[in-house]
C-alpha atoms as a PDB file:
ATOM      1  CA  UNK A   1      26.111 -51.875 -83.516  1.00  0.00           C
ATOM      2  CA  UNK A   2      27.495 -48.512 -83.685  1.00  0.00           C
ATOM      3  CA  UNK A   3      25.891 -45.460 -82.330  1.00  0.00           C
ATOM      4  CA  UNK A   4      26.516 -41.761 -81.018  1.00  0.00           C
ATOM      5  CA  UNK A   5      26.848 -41.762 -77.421  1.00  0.00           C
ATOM      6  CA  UNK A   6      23.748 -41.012 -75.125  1.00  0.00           C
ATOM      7  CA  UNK A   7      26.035 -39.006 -73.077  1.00  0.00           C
ATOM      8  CA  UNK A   8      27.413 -36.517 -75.951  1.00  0.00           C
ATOM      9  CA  UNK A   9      27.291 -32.744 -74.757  1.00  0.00           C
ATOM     10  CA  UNK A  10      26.363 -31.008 -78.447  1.00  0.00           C
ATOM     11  CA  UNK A  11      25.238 -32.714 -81.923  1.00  0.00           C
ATOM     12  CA  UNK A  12      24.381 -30.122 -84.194  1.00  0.00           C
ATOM     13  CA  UNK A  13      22.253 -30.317 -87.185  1.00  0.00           C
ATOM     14  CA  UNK A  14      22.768 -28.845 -90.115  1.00  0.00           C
ATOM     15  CA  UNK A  15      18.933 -27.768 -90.782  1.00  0.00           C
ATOM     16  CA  UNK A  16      19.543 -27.046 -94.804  1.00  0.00           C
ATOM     17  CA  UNK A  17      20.226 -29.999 -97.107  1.00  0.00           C
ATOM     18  CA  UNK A  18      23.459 -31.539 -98.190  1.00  0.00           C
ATOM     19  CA  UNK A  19      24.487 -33.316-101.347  1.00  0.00           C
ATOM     20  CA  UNK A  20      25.011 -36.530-100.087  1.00  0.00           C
ATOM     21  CA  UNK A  21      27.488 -37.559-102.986  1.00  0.00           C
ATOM     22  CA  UNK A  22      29.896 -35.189-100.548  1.00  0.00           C
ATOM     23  CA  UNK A  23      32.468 -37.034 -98.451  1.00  0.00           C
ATOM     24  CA  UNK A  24      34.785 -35.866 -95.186  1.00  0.00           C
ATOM     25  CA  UNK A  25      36.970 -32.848 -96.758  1.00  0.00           C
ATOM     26  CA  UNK A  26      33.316 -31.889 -97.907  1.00  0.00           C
ATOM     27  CA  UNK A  27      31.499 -31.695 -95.163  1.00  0.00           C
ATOM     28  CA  UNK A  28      34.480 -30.258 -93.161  1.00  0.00           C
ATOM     29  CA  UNK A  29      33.937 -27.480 -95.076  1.00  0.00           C
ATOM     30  CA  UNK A  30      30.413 -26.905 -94.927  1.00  0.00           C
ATOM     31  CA  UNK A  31      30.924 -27.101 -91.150  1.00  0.00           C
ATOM     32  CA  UNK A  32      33.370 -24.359 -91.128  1.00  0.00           C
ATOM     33  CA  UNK A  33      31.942 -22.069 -93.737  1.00  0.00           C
ATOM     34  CA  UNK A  34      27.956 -22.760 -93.997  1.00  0.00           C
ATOM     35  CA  UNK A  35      27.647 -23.523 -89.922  1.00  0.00           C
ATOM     36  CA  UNK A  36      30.711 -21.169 -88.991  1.00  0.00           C
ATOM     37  CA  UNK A  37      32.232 -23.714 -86.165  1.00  0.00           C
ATOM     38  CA  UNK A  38      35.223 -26.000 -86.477  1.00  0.00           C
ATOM     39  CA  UNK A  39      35.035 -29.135 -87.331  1.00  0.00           C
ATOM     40  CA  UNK A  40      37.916 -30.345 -85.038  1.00  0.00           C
ATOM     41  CA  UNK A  41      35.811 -29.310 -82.123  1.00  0.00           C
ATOM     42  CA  UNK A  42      34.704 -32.522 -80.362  1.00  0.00           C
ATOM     43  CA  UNK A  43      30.991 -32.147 -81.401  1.00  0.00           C
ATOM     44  CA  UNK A  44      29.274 -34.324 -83.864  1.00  0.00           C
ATOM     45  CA  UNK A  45      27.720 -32.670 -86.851  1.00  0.00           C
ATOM     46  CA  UNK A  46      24.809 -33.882 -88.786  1.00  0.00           C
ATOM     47  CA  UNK A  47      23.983 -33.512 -92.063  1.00  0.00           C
ATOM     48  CA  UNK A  48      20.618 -34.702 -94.296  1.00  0.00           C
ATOM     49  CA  UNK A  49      19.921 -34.939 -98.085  1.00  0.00           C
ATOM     50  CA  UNK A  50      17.012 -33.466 -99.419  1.00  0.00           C
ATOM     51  CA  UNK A  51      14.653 -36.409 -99.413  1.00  0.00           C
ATOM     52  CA  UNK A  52      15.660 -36.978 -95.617  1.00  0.00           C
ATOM     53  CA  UNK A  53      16.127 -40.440 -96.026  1.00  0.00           C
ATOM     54  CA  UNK A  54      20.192 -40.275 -96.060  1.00  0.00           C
ATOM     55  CA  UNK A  55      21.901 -38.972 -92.768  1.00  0.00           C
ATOM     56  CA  UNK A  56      25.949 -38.424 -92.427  1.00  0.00           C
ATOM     57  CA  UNK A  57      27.574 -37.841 -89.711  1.00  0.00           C
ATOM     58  CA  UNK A  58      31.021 -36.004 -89.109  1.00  0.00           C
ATOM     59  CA  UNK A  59      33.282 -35.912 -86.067  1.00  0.00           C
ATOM     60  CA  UNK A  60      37.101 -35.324 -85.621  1.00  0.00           C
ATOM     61  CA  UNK A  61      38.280 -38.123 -83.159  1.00  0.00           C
ATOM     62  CA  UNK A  62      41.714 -36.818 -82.187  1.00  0.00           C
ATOM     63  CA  UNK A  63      44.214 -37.871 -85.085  1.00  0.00           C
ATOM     64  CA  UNK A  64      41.161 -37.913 -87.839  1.00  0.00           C
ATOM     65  CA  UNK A  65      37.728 -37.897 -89.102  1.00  0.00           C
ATOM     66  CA  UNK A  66      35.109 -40.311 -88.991  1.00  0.00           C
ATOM     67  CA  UNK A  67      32.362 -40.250 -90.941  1.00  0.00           C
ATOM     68  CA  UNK A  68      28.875 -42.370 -90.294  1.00  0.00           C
ATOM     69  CA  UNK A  69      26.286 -43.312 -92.563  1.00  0.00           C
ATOM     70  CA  UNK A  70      22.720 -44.105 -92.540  1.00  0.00           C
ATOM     71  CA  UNK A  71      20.132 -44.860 -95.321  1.00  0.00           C
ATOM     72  CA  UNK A  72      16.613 -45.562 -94.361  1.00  0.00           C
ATOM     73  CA  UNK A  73      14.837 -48.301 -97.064  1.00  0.00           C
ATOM     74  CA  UNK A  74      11.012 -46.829 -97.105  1.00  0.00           C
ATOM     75  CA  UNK A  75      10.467 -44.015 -94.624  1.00  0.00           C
ATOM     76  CA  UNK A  76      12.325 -40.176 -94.053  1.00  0.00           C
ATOM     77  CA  UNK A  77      14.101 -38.914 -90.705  1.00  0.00           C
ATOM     78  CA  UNK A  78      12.213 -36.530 -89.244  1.00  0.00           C
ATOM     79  CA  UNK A  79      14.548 -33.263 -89.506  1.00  0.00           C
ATOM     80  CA  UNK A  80      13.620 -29.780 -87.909  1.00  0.00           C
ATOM     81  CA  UNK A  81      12.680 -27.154 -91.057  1.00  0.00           C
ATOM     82  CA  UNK A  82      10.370 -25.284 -89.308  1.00  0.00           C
ATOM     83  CA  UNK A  83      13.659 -23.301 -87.545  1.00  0.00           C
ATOM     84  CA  UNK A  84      14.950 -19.670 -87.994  1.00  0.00           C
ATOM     85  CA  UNK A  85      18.578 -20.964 -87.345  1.00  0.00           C
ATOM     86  CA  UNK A  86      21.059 -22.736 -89.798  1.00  0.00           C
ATOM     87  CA  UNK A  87      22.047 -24.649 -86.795  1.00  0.00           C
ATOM     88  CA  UNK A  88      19.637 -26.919 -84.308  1.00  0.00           C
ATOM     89  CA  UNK A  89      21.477 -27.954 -81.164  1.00  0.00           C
ATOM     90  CA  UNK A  90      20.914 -31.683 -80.110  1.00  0.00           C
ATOM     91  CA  UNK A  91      21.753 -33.756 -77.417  1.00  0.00           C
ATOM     92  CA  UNK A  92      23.506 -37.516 -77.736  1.00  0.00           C
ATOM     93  CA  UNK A  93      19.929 -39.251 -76.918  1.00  0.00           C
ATOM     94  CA  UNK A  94      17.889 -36.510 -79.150  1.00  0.00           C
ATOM     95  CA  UNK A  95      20.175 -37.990 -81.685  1.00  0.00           C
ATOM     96  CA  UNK A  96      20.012 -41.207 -81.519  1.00  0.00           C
ATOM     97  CA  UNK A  97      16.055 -40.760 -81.460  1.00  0.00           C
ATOM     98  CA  UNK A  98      15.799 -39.175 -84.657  1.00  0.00           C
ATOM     99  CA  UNK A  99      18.317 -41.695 -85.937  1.00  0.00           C
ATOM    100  CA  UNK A 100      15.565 -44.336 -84.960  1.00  0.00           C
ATOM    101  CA  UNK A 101      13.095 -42.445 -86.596  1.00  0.00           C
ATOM    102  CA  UNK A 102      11.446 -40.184 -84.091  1.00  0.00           C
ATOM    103  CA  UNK A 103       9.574 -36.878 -84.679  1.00  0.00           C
ATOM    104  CA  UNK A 104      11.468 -34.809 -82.139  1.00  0.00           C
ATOM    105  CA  UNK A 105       8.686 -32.852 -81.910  1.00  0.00           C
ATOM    106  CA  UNK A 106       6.004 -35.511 -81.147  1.00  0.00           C
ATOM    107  CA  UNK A 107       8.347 -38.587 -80.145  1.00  0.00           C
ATOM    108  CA  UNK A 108       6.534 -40.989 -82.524  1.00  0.00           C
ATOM    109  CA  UNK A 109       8.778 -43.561 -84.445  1.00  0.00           C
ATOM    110  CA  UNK A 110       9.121 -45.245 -87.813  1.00  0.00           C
ATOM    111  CA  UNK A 111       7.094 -48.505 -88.154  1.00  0.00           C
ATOM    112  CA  UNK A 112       9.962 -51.786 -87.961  1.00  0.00           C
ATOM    113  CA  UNK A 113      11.295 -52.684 -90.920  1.00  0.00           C
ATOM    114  CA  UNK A 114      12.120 -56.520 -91.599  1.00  0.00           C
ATOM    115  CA  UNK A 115      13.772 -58.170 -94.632  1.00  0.00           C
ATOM    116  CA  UNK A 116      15.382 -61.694 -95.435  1.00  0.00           C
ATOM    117  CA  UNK A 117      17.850 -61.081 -98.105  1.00  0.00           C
ATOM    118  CA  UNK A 118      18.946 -57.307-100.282  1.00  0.00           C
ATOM    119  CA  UNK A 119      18.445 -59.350-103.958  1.00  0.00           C
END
């Protein structure tokens, strides 16, 4: 399995959201001109679609940029809206909770998911 790091100093979220059909030289952008940072820091940024149930995530890991994926089947990730800011500061672990479906706010999950086949 591969997942952010518990013990990663910043994530930050980009709270507006994102076309999803966008790919790395995309969202390297919208780092540097939407959330005004670099996106060869060694921070992960997050990024959600507009029905919340797409999350990418962008991170520049030396000598190039990797990009993660997730796509929930039935439910939404719980993103902060209700923020003033552009940008919402996470840590590693806050991460990986709301990539496992938590409300941030009220640390209550998604319900398990199980299937036997994709067809």
């Amino acid at each position: 399995m591969m997942r952010p790091s518990h013990e990663l100093p910043k994530v930050y979220l980009c709270r507006e959201p994102v076309d999803m059909r966008k790919a790395i030289d995309g969202l390297a952008v919208l780092v540097e001109a939407v959330l005004s940072m670099s996106p060869f820091e060694p921070h992960l940024f997050a990024f959600c679609n507009r029905r919340r149930d797409k999350i990418k995530i962008l991170y520049f890991e030396g000598n190039g940029f990797v990009l993660w994926y997730k796509r929930l089947e039935k439910q939404r990730f719980y993103w902060p809206l209700d923020s003033d800011v552009d940008v919402i500061t996470l840590s590693g672990q806050e991460l990986n909770w709301l990539l496992d479906g938590y409300d941030l706010s009220q640390l209550k999950p998604h319900r398990k998911l199980s299937y036997t086949t994709v067809l």
